[in-house]
Protein backbone atom coordinates (compact mmCIF):
# COMPACT_ATOMS: atom_id res chain seq x y z
CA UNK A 1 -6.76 -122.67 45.10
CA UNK A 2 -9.85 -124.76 46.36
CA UNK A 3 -13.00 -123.36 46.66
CA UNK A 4 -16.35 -124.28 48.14
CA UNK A 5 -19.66 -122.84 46.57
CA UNK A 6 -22.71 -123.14 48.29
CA UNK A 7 -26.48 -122.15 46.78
CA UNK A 8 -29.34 -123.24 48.38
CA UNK A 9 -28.80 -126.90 50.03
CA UNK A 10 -26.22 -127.49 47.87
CA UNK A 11 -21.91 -127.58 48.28
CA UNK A 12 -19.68 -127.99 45.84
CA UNK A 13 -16.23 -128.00 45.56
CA UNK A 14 -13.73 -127.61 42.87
CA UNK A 15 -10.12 -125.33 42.16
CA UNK A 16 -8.97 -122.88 40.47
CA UNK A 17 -5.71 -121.99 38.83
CA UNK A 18 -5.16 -118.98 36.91
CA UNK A 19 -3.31 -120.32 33.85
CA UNK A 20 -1.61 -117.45 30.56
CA UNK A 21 -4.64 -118.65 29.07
CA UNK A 22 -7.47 -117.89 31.93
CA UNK A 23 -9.18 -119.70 34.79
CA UNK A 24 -8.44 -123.91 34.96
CA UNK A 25 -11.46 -124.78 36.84
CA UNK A 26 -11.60 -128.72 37.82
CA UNK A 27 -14.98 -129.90 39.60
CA UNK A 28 -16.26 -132.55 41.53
CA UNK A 29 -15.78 -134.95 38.29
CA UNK A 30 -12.28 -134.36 37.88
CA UNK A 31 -12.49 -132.80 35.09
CA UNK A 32 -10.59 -129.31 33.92
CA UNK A 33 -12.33 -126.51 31.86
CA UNK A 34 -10.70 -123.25 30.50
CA UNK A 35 -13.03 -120.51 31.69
CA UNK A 36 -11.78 -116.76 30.36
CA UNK A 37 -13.23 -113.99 31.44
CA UNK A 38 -13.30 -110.56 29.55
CA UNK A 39 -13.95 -107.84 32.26
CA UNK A 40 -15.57 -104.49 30.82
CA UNK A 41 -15.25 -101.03 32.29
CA UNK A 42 -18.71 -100.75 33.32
CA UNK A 43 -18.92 -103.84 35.53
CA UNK A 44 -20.09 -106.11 32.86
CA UNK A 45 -18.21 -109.33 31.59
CA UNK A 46 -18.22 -111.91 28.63
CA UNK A 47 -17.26 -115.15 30.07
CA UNK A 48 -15.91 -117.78 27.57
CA UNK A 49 -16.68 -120.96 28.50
CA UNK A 50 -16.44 -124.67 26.46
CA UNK A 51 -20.46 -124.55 26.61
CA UNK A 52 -20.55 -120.77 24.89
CA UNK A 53 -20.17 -117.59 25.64
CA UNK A 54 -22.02 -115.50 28.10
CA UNK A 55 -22.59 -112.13 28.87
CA UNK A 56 -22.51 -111.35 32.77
CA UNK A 57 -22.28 -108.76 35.67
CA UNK A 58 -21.58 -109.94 38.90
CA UNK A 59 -20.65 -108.39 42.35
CA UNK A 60 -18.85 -109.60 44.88
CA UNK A 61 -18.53 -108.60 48.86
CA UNK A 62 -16.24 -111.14 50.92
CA UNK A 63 -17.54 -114.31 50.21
CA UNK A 64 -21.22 -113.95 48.62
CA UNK A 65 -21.33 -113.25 44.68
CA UNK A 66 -24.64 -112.12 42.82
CA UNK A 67 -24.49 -112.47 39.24
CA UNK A 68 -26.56 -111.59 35.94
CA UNK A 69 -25.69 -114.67 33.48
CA UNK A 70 -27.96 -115.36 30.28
CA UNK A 71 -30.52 -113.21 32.25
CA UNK A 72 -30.68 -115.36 34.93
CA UNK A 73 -30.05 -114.11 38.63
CA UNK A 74 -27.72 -115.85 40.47
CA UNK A 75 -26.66 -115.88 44.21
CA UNK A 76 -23.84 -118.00 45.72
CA UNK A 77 -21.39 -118.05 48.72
CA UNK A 78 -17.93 -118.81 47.59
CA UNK A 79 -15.04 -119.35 50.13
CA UNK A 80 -11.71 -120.94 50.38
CA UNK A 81 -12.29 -124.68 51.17
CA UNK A 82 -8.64 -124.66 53.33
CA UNK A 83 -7.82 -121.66 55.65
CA UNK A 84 -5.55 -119.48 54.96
CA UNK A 85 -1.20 -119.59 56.10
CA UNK A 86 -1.83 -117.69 59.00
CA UNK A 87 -4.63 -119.34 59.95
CA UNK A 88 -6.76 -115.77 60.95
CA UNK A 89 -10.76 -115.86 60.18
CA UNK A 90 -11.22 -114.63 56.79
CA UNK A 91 -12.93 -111.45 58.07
CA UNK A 92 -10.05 -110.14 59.47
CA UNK A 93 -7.82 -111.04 56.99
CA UNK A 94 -9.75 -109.44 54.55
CA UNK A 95 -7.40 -107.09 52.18
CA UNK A 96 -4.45 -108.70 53.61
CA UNK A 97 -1.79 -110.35 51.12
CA UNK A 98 -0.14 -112.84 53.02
CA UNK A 99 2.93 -115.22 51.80
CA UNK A 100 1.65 -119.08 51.85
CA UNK A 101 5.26 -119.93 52.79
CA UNK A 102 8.74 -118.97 53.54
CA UNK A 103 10.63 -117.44 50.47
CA UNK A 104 12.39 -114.71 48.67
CA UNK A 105 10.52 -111.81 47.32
CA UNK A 106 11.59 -111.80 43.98
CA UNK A 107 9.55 -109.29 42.79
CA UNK A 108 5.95 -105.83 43.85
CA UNK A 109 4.47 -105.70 41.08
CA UNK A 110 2.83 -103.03 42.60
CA UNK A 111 2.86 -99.41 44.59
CA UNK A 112 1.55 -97.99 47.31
CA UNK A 113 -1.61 -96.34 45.84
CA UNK A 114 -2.41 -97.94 42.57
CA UNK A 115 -5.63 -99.56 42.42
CA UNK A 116 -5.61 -103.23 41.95
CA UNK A 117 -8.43 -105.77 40.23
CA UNK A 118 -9.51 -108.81 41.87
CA UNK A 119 -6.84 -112.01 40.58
CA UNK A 120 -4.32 -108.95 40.00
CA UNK A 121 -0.95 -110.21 40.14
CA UNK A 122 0.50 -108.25 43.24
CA UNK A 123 3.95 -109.53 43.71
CA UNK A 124 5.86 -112.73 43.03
CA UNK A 125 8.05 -114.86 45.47
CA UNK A 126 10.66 -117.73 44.83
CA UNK A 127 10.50 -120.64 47.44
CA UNK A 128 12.22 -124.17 46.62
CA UNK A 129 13.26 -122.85 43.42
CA UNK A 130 9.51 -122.18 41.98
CA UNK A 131 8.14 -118.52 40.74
CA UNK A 132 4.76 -117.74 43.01
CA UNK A 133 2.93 -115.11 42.19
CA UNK A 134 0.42 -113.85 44.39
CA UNK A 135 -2.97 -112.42 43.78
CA UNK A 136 -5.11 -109.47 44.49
CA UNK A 137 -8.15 -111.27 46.65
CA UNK A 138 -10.26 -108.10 45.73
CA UNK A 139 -10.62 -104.82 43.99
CA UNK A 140 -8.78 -102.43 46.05
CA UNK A 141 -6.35 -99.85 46.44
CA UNK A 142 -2.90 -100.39 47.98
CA UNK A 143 -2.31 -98.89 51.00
CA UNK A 144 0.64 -101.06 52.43
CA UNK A 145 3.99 -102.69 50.69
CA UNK A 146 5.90 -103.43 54.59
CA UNK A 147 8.58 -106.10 52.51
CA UNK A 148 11.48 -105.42 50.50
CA UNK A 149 12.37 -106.64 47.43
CA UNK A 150 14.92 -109.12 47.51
CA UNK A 151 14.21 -109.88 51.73
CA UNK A 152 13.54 -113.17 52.88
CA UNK A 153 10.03 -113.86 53.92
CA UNK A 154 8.42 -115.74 56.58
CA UNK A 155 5.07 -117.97 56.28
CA UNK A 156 3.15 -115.53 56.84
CA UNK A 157 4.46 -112.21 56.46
CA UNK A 158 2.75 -109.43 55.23
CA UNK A 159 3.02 -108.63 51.46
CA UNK A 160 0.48 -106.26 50.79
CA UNK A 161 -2.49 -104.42 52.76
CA UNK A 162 -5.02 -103.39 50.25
CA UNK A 163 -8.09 -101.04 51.48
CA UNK A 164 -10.91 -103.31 49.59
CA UNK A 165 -13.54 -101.39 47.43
C-alpha cells in the first residue's frame, strides 16, 4: 500500500506490505527494511528496526499520528498516496472495508462484535487465482459483515463496517 507522510514542509513517500515476518517498508531510495512492531497492552510498543530497537507510544486519529520514540515527540500526517476502489473521500469511508477488486470471498475472519486492531486481518478474498487478505484500517469494533462467504464480490462491495475507536 503507498503512503504519503508529511511533517513540516516535508513529503515523503514510500509502501508498505505486511509480510509473516512484519512491515516491508521501501522509501524514496528504493530500498526495503523489515520494521516489526511489538504492540503492548497499555498502548506502548517496541519497534524493531535494522537501526535498533525502540521503545514507542503512538496514537493515531484518521490520518495524523503523534508518537513518543527514543523520547522524542513526533507529529506526522500519513495518508494513502492513491485513493481508495470506490473512489469516496477518506472521511467518509472511514471504518469501511471495501474489496479493491472483483473476487470470491474465500474467507471473515471475523464476527460481528469482536474488536479488531489496526493491520488486523479481517477477511481474505481470491481474485485471478491470488489469496488477498484484507486489513483492519483502525482499531474498532465490528458492527457490519453484509457478504457471504463463498459469494462473489464486486469492486467495491462492502466487506466489513467497523465502528472506529
Amino acid at each position: 500500500m503507498k503512503y504519503r507522510l508529511e511533517r513540516a514542509s516535508e513529503q515523503i513517500d514510500f509502501d508498505v506490505e505486511l509480510t509473516p515476518q512484519g512491515f516491508a517498508v521501501t522509501g524514496p531510495s528504493g530500498e526495503r527494511q523489515l520494521l516489526r512492531v511489538e504492540e503492548r497492552a497499555d498502548g506502548s510498543a517496541r519497534v524493531i528496526t535494522p537501526w535498533g530497537d525502540h521503545e514507542t507510544s503512538f496514537v493515531r486519529r484518521k490520518d495524523e499520528l503523534w508518537a513518543v520514540v527514543a523520547g522524542r515527540r513526533l507529529h506526522a500526517r500519513i495518508a494513502r498516496a492513491r485513493p481508495s476502489a470506490t473512489g469516496v473521500e477518506e472521511l467518509r469511508n472511514a471504518g469501511l472495508v471495501c474489496s479493491p477488486m472483483p473476487g470470491k470471498l474465500l474467507r471473515l475472519l471475523v464476527s460481528v462484535g469482536d474488536e479488531v486492531r489496526t493491520g488486523q486481518a479481517l477477511a481474505v478474498i481470491e481474485a485471478m487465482k491470488m489469496e488477498n487478505e484484507l486489513l483492519a484500517p483502525s482499531n474498532g469494533l465490528v458492527e457490519e459483515l453484509p457478504s457471504e462467504v463463498l459469494s462473489t464480490v464486486e469492486k467495491g462491495a462492502l466487506i466489513a463496517r467497523l465502528k472506529l475507536q
